[in-house]
Protein backbone atom coordinates (compact mmCIF):
# COMPACT_ATOMS: atom_id res chain seq x y z
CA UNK A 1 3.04 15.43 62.31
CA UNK A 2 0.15 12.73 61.50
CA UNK A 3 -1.82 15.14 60.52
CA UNK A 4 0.45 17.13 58.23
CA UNK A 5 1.38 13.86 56.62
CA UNK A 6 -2.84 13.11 56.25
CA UNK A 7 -3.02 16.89 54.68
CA UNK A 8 -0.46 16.41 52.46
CA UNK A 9 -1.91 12.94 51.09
CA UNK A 10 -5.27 14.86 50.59
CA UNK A 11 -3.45 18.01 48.73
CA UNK A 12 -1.48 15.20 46.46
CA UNK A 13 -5.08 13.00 45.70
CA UNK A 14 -6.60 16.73 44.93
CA UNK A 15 -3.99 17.33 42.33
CA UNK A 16 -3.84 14.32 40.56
CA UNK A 17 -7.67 13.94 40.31
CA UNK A 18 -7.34 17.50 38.89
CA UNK A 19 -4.55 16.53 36.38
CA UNK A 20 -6.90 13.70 35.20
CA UNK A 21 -9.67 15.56 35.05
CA UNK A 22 -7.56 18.21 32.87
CA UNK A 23 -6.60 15.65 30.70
CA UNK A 24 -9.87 14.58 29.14
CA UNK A 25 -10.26 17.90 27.98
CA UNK A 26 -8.97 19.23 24.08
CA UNK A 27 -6.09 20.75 24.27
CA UNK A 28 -4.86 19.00 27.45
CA UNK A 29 -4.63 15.19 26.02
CA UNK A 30 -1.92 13.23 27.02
CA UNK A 31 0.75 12.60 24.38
CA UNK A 32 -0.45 11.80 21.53
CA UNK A 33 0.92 8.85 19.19
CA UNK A 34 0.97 7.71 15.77
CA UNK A 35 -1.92 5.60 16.54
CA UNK A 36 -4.30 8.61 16.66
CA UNK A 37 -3.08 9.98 13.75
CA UNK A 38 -3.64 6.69 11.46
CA UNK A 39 -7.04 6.70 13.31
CA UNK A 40 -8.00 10.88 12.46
CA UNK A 41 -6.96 10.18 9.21
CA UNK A 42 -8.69 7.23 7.62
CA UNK A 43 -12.14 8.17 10.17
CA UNK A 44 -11.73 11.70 8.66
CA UNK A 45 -11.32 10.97 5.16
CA UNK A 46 -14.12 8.42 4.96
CA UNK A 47 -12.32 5.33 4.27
CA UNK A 48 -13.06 3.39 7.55
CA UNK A 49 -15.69 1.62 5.64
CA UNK A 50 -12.32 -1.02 4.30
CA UNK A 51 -12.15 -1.72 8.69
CA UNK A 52 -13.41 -4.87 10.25
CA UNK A 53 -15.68 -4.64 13.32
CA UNK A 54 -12.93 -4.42 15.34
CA UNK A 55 -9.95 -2.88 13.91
CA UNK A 56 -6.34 -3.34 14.50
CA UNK A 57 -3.32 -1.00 14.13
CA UNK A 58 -2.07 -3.34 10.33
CA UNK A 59 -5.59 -2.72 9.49
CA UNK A 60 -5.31 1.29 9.00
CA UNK A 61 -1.52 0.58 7.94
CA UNK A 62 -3.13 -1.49 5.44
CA UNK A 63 -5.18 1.31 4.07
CA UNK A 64 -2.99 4.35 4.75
CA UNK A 65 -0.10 2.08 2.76
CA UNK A 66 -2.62 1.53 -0.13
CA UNK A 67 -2.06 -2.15 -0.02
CA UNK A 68 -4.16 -4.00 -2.36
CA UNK A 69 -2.34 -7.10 -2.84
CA UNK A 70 -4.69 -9.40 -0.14
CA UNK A 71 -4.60 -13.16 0.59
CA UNK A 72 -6.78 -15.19 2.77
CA UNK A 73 -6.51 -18.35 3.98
CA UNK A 74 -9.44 -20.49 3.27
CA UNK A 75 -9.09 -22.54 6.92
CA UNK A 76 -9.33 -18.85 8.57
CA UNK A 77 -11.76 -17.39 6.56
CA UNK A 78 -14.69 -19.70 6.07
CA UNK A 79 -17.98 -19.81 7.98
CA UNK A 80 -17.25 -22.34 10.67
CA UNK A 81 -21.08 -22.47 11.67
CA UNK A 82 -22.81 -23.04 7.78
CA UNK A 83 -19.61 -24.69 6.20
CA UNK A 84 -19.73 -28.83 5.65
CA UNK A 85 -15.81 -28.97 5.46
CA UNK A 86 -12.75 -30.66 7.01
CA UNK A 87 -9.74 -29.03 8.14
CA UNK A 88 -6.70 -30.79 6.57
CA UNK A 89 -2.98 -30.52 6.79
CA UNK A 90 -1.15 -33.79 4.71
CA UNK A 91 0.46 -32.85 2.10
CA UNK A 92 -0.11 -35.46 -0.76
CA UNK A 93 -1.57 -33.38 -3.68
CA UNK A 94 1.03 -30.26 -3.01
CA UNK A 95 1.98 -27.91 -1.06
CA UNK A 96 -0.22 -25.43 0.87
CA UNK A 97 -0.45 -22.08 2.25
CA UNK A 98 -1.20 -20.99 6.25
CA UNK A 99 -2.24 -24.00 8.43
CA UNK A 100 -3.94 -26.15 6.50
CA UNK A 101 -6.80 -26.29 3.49
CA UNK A 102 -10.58 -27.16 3.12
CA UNK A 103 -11.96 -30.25 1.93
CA UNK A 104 -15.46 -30.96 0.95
CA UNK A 105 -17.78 -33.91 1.29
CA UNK A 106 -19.09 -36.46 -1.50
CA UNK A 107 -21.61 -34.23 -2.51
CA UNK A 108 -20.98 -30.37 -3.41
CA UNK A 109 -20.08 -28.31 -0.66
CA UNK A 110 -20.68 -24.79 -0.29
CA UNK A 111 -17.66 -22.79 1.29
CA UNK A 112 -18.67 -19.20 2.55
CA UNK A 113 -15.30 -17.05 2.17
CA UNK A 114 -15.83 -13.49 4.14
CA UNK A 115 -13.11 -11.40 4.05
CA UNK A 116 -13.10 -7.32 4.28
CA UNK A 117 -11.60 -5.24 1.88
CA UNK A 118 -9.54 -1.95 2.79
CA UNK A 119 -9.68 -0.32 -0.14
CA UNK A 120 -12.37 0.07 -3.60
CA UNK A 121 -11.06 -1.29 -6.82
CA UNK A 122 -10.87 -3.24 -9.43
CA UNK A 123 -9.80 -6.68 -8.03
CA UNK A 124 -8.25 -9.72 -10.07
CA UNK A 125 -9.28 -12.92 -8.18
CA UNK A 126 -7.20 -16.08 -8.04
CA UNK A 127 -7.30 -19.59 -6.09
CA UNK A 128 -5.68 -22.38 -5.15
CA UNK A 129 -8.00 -25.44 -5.67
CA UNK A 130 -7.69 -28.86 -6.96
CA UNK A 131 -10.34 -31.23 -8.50
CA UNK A 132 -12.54 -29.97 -11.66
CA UNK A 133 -15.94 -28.14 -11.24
CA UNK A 134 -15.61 -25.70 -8.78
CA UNK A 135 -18.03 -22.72 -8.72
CA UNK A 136 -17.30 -19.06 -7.80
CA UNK A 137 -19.97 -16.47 -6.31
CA UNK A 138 -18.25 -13.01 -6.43
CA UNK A 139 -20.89 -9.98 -6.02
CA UNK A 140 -23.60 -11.84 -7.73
CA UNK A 141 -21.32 -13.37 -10.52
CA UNK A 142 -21.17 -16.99 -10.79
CA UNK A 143 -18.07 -18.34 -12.38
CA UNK A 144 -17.25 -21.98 -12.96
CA UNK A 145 -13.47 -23.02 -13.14
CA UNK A 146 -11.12 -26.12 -12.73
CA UNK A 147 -8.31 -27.25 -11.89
CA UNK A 148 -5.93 -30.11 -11.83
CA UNK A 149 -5.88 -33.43 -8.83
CA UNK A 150 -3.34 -31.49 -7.07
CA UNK A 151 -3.40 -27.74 -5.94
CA UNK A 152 -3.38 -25.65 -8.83
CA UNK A 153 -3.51 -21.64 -8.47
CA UNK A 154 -6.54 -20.34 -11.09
CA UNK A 155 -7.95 -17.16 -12.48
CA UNK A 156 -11.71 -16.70 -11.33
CA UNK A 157 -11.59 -13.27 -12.78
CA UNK A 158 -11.92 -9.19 -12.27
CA UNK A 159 -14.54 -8.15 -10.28
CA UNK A 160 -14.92 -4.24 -9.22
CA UNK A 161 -15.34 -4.54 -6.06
CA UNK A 162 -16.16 -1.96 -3.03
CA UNK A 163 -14.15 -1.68 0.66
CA UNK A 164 -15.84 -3.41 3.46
CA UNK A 165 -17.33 -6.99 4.21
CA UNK A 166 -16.85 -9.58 1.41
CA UNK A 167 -18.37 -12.78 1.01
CA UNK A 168 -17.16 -14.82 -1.89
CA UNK A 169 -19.27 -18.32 -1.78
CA UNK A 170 -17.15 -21.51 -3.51
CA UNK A 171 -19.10 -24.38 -4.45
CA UNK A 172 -16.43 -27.60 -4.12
CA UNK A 173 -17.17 -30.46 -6.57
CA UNK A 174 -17.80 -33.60 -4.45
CA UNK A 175 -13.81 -34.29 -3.10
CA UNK A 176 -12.88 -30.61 -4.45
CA UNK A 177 -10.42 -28.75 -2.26
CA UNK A 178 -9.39 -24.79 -1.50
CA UNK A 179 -6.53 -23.75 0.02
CA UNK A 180 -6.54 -19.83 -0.04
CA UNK A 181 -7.62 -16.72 -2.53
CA UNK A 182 -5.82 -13.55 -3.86
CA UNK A 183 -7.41 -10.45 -4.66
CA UNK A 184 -4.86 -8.17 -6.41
CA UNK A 185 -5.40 -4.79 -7.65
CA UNK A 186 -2.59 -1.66 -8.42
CA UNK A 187 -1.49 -0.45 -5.06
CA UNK A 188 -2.13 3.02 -4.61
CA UNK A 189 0.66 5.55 -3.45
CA UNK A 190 1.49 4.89 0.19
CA UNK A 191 0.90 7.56 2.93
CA UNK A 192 3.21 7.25 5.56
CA UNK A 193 6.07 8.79 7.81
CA UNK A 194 10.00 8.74 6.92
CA UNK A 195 10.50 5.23 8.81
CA UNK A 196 7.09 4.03 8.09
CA UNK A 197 4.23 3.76 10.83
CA UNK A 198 4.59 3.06 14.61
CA UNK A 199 1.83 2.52 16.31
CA UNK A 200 3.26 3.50 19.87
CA UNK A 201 5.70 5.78 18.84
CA UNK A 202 4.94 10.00 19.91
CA UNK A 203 3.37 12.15 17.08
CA UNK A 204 5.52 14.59 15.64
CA UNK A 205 4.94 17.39 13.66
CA UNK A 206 7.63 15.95 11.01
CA UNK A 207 4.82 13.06 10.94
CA UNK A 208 1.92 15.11 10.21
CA UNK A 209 3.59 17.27 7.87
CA UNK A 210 4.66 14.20 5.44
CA UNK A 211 1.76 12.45 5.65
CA UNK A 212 -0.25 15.43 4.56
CA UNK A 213 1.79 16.17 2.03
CA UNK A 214 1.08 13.07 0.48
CA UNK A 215 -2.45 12.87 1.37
CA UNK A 216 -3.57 16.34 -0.36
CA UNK A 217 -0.61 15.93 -3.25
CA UNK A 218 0.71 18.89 -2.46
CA UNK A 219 4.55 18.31 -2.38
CA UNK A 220 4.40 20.07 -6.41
CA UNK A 221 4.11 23.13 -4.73
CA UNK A 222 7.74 23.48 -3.19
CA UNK A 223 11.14 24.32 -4.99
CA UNK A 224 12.82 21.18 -7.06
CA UNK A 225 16.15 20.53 -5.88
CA UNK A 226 18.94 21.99 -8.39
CA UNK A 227 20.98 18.87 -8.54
CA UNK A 228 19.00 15.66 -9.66
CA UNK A 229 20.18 12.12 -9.07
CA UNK A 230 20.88 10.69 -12.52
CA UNK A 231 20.97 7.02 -13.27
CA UNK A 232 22.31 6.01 -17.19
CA UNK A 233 20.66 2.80 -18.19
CA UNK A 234 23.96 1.85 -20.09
CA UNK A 235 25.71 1.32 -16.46
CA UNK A 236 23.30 -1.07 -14.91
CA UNK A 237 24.46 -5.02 -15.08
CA UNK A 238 21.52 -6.46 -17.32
CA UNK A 239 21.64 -9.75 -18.37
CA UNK A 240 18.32 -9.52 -21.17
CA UNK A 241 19.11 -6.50 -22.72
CA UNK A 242 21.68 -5.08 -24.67
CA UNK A 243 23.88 -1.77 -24.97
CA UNK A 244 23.06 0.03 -27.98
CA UNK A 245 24.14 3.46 -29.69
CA UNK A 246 21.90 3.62 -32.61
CA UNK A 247 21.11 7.16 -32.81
CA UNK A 248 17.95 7.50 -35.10
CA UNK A 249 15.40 6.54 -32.49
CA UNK A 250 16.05 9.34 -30.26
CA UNK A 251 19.50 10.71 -29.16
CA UNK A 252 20.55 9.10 -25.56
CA UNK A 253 21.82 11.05 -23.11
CA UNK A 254 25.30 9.48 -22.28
CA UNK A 255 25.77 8.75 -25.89
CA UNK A 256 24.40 5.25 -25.22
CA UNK A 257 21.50 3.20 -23.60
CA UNK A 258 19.56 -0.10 -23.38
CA UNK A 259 16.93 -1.97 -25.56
CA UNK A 260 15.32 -5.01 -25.54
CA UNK A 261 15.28 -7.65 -28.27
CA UNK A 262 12.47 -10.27 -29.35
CA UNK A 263 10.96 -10.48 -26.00
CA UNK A 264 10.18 -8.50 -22.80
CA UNK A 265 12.89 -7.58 -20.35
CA UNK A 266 13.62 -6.09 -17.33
CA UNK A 267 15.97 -3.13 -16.53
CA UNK A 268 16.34 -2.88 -12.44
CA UNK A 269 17.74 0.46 -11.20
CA UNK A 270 19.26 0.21 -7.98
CA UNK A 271 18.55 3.71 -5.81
CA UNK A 272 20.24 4.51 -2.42
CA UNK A 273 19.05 7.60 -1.10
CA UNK A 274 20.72 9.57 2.03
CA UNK A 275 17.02 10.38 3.38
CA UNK A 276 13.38 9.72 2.69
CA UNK A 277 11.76 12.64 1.01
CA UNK A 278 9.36 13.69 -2.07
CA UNK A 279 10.88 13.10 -5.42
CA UNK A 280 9.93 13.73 -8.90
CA UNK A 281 10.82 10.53 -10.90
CA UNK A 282 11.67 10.92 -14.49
CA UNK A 283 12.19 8.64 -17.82
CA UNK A 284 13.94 8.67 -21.12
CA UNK A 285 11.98 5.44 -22.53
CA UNK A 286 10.68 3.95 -25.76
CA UNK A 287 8.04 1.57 -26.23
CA UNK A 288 4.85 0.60 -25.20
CA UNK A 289 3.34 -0.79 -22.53
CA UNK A 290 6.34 -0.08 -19.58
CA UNK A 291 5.68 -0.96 -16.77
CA UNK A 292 7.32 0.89 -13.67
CA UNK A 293 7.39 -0.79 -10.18
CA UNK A 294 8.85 1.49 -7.42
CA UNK A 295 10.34 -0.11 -4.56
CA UNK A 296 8.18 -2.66 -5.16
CA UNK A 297 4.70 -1.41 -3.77
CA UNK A 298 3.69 1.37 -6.57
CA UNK A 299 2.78 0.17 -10.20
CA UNK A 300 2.87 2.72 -12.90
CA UNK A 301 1.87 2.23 -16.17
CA UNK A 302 2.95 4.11 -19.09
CA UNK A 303 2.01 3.78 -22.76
CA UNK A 304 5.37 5.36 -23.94
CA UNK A 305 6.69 6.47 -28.08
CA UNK A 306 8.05 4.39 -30.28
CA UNK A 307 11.31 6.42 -30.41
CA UNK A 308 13.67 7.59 -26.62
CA UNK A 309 11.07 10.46 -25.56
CA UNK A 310 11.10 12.01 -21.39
CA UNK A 311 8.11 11.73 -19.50
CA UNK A 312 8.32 12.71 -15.77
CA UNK A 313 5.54 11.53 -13.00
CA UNK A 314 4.08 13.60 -10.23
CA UNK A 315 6.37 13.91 -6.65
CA UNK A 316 6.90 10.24 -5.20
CA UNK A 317 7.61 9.60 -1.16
CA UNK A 318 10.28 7.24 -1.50
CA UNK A 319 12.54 5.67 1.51
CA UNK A 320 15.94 6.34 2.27
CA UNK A 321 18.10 3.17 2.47
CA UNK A 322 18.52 0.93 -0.80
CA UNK A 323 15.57 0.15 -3.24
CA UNK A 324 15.11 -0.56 -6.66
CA UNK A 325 13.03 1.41 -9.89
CA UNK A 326 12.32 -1.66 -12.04
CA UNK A 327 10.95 -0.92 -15.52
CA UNK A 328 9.57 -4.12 -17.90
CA UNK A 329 9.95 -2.78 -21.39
CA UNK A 330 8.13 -4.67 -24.11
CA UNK A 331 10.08 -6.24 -27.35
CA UNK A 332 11.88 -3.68 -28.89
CA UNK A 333 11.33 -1.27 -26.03
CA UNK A 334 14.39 0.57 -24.46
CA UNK A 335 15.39 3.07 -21.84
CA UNK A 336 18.32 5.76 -21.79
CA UNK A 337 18.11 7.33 -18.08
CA UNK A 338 16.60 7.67 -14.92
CA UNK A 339 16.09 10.64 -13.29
CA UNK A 340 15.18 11.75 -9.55
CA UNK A 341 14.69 15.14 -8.72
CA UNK A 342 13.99 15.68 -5.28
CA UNK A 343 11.62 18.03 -3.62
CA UNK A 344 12.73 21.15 -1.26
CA UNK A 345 10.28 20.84 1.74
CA UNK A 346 10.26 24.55 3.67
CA UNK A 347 9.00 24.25 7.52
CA UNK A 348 7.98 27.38 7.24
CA UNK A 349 5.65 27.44 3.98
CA UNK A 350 4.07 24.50 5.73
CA UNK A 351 3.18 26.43 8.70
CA UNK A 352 1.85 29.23 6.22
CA UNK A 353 0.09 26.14 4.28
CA UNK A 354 -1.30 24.57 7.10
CA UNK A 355 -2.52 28.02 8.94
CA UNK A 356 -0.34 27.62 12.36
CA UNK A 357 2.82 27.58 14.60
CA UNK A 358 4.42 24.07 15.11
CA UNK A 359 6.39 24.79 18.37
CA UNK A 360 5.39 21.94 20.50
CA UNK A 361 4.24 18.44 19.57
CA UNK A 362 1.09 18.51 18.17
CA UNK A 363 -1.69 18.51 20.63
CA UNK A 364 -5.60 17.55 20.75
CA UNK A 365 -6.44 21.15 19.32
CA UNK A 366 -4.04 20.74 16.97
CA UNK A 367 -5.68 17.43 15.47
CA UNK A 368 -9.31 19.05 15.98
CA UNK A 369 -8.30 21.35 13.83
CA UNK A 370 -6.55 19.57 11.14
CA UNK A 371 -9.56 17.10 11.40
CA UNK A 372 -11.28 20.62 9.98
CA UNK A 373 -8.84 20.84 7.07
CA UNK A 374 -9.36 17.16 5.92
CA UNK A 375 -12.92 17.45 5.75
CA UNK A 376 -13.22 20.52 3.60
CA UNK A 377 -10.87 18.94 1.35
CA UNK A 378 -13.19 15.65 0.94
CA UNK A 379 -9.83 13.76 0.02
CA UNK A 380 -10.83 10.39 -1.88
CA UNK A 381 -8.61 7.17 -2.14
């Protein structure tokens, strides 16, 4: 009996060193998650350059999401080991941002800022500072700026700047202050899954499949859906713009629609949507510039007629739940309809598309493979 108990021990250590040993191999991984596939992507595509040394899961969120709306805390930020400045937390000249802000000596004080970027662009830089003569080093451009005896948020400019390490230096002016920076550029369009990424959550081919779609734009290439959601502008509840009906600057769609008077307004159109899915976004607009914010994370700009004219932008992902489609129309500008046309995904034209079978979850071949298809398609962001 002992020893049939010691043989079976041995037989049960045999087989799980042999399971372990399987699953190192490709093919044989253990389950994958979401986390692998935010990692594949943004090593495969070449944008792990916006990572810091040691990367955490909102760090690839932040660059699969195309978030370029950044602020950094000056007291979390700044070179502890060059950087001649206090740590302070009272509250006399204004309120303040994170834990605290920075505060220099008598004499000036240079503050090294270094930050890292996810993504390339064009970057508008702001600050909160207070005191006069302050001095801004952004890639080799020195800009001087002030501001008022208590924190005041200021313009230091647009720099194009690349993804990666950042160092911004800021000169105080003997008693100067900073509090935190903002670098704000456009987000770009967000690639993510239906209910947005979880780390720790099983891979899916449903995952994959959107997330490609959006990556390689390719959601044009499947049916529209016959019956588009239709928002009239003359319905919403706006407070800035009026109703109108006057018929020689284009003829409205419900007969009526919405334009602005002496000054900018907004028009908010409030979507619910049943699921999340690809959808081509359409406008009956006039004026020019119109600006378009969708649910609040993509910009689009559009340089629109001076008479109601329909201009229609390439397949969005959009959430399902409630969101809004806010347009800013310039004086004079107006808007008759919005339209939302969503996109018919087939399974099985994406297993055609993507060159196999999705019968199981997706597997360590499976990623090697699409690893394959990514690279030959040197995708930029």
């Amino acid at each position: 009996m002992q020893r049939h108990r010691i043989m079976n021990n041995i037989n049960h250590l045999y087989l799980t060193l042999v399971f372990l040993f399987l699953s190192t191999l490709p093919g044989y991984a253990a389950e994958l998650t979401q986390r692998d596939w935010m990692v594949t992507l943004v090593d495969t595509v070449g944008w792990s350059y916006g990572l810091p040394d040691e990367p955490q899961d909102p760090d690839y969120i932040n660059i699969l999401t195309g978030n370029r709306e950044l602020r950094f805390e000056a007291e979390d930020v700044y070179s502890k080991d060059e950087d001649n400045v206090s740590i302070m937390s009272f509250r006399n000249f204004g309120a303040f941002g994170g834990s605290g802000w920075l505060h220099g000596t008598r004499k000036p004080t240079a503050v090294h800022l270094r930050v890292s970027l996810p993504i390339s662009g064009e970057y508008k830089v702001h600050a909160q500072i207070r005191q006069a003569g302050h001095q801004f080093s952004v890639d080799g451009t020195v800009i001087e700026v002030d501001a008022k005896a208590e924190f005041t948020l200021v313009s230091i400019g647009t720099f194009q700047m690349q993804s990666g390490a950042q160092e911004i230096i800021v000169t105080l002016p003997p008693g100067g202050s900073i509090d935190y920076i903002t670098l704000k550029a456009p987000n770009l369009a967000a690639i993510t899954p239906a209910d947005g990424w979880q780390p720790d959550e099983t891979l899916t081919w449903g995952v994959i499949q959107t997330t490609l779609l959006q990556l390689l734009d390719l959601a044009e290439l499947f049916p529209s859906n016959p019956t588009p959601l239709v928002f009239e502008a003359e319905e919403l509840a706006q407070d800035e713009i009026k109703v109108v009906n006057i018929p020689h600057l284009g003829h409205p769609s419900g007969g009526k629609w919405l334009r602005t008077g002496p000054l900018p307004a907004k028009a908010k159109f409030p979507i619910k949507l049943a699921e999340s899915g690809f959808y081509d976004l359409s406008l009956r607009v006039m004026g020019n510039p119109v600006a378009i914010s969708v649910g609040g994370h993509q910009d689009i700009n559009l340089e629109a007629k001076a008479y109601l004219d329909d201009y229609t932008f390439k397949s969005l992902f959009l959430f399902a739940g409630d969101s809004n489609i806010t347009l800013t129309l310039p004086p004079g500008g107006g808007v008759d309809k919005l339209v939302l046309t969503g996109r018919q995904i087939d399974t099985a034209l994406l297993e055609t598309l993507f060159g196999f079978a999705q019968q199981n979850q997706p597997g360590a071949r499976d990623i090697d493979t699409l690893t394959s298809l990514l690279a030959a398609f040197g995708v930029k962001r």
